[in-house]
Every structure is written in C-alpha cells, then in structure tokens.
Protein backbone atom coordinates (compact mmCIF):
# COMPACT_ATOMS: atom_id res chain seq x y z
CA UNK A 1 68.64 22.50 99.50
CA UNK A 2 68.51 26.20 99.45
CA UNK A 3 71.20 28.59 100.09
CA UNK A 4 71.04 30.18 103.40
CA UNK A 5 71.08 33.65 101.51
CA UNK A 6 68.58 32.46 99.05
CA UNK A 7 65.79 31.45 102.03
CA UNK A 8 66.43 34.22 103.42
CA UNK A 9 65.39 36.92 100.40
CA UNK A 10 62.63 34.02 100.03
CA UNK A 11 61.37 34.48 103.37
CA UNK A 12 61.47 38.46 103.19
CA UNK A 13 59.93 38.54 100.05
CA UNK A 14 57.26 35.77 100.55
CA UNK A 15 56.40 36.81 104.19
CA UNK A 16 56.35 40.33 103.25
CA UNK A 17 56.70 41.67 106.82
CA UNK A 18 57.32 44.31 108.56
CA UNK A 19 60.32 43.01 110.35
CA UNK A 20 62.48 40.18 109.58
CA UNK A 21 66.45 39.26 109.97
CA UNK A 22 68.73 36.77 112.33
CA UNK A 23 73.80 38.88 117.26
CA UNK A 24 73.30 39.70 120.53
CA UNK A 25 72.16 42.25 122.61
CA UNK A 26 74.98 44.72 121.52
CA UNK A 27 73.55 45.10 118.12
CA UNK A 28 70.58 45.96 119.35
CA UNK A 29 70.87 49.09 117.92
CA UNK A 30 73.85 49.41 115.59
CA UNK A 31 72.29 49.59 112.36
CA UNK A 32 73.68 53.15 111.36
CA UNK A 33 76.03 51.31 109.05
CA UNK A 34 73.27 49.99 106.72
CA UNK A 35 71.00 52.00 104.55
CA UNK A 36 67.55 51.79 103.26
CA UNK A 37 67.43 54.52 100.35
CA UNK A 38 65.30 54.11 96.97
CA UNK A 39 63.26 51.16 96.25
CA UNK A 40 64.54 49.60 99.70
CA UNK A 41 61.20 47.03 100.93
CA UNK A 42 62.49 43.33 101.20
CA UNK A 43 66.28 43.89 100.22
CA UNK A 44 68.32 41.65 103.04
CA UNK A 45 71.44 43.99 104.07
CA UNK A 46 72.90 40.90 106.54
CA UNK A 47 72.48 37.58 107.67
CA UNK A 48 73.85 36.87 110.79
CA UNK A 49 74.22 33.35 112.22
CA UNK A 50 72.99 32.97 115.68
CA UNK A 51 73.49 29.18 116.68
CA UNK A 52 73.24 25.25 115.85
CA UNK A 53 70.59 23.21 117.90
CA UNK A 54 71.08 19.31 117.31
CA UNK A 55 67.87 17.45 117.66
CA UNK A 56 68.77 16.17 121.13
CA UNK A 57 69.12 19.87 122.24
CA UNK A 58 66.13 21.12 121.06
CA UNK A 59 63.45 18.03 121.85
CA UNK A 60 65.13 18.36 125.91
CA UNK A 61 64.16 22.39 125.56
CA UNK A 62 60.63 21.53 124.32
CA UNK A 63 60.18 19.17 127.46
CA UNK A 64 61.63 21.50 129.72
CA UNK A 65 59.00 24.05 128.57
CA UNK A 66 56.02 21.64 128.88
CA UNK A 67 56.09 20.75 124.72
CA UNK A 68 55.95 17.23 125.01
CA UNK A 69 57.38 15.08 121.87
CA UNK A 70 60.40 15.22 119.94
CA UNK A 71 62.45 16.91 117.01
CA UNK A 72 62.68 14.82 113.64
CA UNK A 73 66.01 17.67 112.53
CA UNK A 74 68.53 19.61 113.98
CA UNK A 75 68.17 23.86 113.43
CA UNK A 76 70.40 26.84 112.89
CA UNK A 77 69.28 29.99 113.43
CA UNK A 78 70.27 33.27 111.50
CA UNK A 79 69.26 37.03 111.92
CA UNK A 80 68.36 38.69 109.67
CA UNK A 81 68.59 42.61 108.76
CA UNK A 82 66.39 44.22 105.57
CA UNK A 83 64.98 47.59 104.44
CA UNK A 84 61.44 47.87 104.84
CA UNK A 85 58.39 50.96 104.76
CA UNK A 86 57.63 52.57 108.26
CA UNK A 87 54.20 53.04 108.97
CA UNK A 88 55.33 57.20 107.84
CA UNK A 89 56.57 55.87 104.18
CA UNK A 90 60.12 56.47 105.47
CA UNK A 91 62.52 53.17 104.71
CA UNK A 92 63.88 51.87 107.91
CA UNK A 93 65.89 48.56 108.69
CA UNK A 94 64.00 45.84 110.10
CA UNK A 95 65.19 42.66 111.97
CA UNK A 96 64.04 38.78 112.45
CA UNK A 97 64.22 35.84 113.41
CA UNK A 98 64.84 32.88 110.20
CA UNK A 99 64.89 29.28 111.25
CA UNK A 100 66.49 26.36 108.87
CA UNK A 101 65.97 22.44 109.35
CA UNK A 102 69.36 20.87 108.96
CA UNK A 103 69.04 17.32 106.57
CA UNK A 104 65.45 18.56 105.33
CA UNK A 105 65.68 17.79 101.19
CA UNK A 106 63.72 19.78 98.91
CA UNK A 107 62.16 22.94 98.64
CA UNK A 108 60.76 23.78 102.83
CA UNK A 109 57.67 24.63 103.73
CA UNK A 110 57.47 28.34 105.21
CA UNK A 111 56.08 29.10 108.65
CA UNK A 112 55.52 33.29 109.20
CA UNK A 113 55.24 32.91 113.47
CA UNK A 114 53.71 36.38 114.76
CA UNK A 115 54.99 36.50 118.34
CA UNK A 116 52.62 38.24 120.82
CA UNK A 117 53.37 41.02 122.74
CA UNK A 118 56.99 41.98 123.81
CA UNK A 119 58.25 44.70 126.16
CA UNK A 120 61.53 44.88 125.32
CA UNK A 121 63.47 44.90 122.56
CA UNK A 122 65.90 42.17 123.16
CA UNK A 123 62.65 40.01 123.81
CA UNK A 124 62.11 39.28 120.21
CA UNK A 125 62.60 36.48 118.31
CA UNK A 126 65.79 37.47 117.13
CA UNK A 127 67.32 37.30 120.22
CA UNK A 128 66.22 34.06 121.55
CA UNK A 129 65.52 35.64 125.46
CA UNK A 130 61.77 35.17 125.47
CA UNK A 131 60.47 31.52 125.61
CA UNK A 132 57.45 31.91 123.28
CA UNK A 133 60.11 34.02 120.55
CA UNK A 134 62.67 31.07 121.01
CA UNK A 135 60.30 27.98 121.50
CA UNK A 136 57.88 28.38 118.27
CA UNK A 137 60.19 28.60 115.92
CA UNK A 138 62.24 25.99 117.38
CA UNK A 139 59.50 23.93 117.30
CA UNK A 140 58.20 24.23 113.66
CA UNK A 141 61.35 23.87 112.58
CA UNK A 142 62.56 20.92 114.33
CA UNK A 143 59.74 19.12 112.04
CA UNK A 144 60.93 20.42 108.90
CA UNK A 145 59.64 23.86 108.36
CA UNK A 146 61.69 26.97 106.95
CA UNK A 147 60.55 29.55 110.01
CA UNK A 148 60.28 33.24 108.93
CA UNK A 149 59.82 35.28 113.10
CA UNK A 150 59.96 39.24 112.60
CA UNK A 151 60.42 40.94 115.53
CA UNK A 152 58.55 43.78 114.15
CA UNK A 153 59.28 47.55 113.80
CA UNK A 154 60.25 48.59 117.11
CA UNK A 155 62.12 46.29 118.50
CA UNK A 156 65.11 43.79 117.73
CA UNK A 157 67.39 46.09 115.77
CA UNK A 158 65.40 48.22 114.13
C-alpha cells in the first residue's frame, strides 16, 4: 500500500487542483511559516493527520445523515498543505481534504470530490464541520477509494 506521503504528492499532482491538503480551526490561517517561491504548483509543504473512523463509525454517520448502507473499510483522514498558482500567477498555499481506506491492497482508485458552495472557511472539507465536506469523502472512501477534497483557494488555510 502506498505511503501516506506518497498518496498525497499523488493526489496533488494527479488532481491538479487548486486547493488540496489535510488541524483545526486554529490553523485556519497560520500558514506564514510555509513558502511557495519558484517552481512551487503541487509541492506538499505538510500533511497533517486529522482522525481514524472504524467502519462501525462511519456506516452509523452515513445513516444518521439519510445514506443508507454500509462501509466495507475503516478511513483516516489527513490535511493537506501545498503551493499552488493564484488566479494573479502569484504562488500561494492551498489546503484539502485527502481520504485513505485502511486494509484496501493495491494501488487505490482516486476520487477528486468538488464540494459546492461554502461560506466559511472552516466549512471545507478540511475541516470536517459541513456535512456534505465530511460525508462524501467519507463515503467514497469507506468503499475503497483514495479521496482527493480541496477546499479551494479561499478558504481552509489558504
């Protein structure tokens, strides 16, 4: 099985969006510490684990939330923080959501899940408080995908 570090430059790379990394709300904005100069687009500065979900855990969230059925693995969850292009050409550091089956074998299949709109920036995926940002990935993942959620420029951390 991959490397967590290894998905994750896989993800950035193969996703190639605008926002993508696995803290909480007091990171929100605390990425001073991390630079973006020169040839910057796609290079992960941090991966952050967020949390465990064991298949019991997630299949009882999906029901809560009107998702009937249930989870085949367990997940962890991991910000993630890389250098990407603003829409001005300026490099910038960009934040997402990356979601990992636990016990999947082989290479994973990659779901790239575009939330919808979001008013706030804690809302995105990468922080787990909205249900759509939280239950997708969940979701996909709990039946074996690799999920790849930025939270686009804007909001998360960047």
């Amino acid at each position: 099985m991959y490397s967590v570090m290894r998905m994750a430059l896989a993800c950035v790379l193969a996703v190639g969006m605008p926002a993508v990394s696995p803290s909480g709300a007091a990171t929100a904005r605390s990425t001073d510490h991390f630079s973006c100069h020169g040839p910057a687009r796609g290079r992960l500065l941090r991966t952050i684990a967020l949390d465990h979900l064991e298949r019991n855990e997630i299949a009882a969230e999906l029901q809560e939330n009107g998702l009937a059925g249930s989870a085949s693995y367990g997940a962890d969850r991991y910000r993630l923080l890389y250098c990407t292009v603003s829409p001005s050409g300026g490099t910038v550091v960009a934040s997402g959501l990356l979601v990992l089956p636990q016990g999947a074998h082989g290479p994973l299949p990659l779901v790239a899940y575009a939330h919808g709109t979001l008013v706030t920036r804690t809302s995105a995926p990468s922080f787990g408080n909205g249900v759509e940002g939280r239950l997708a990935p969940m979701l996909f993942s709990a039946e074996g995908f690799a999920v790849a959620a930025p939270d686009y420029l804007g909001l998360g951390v960047s």
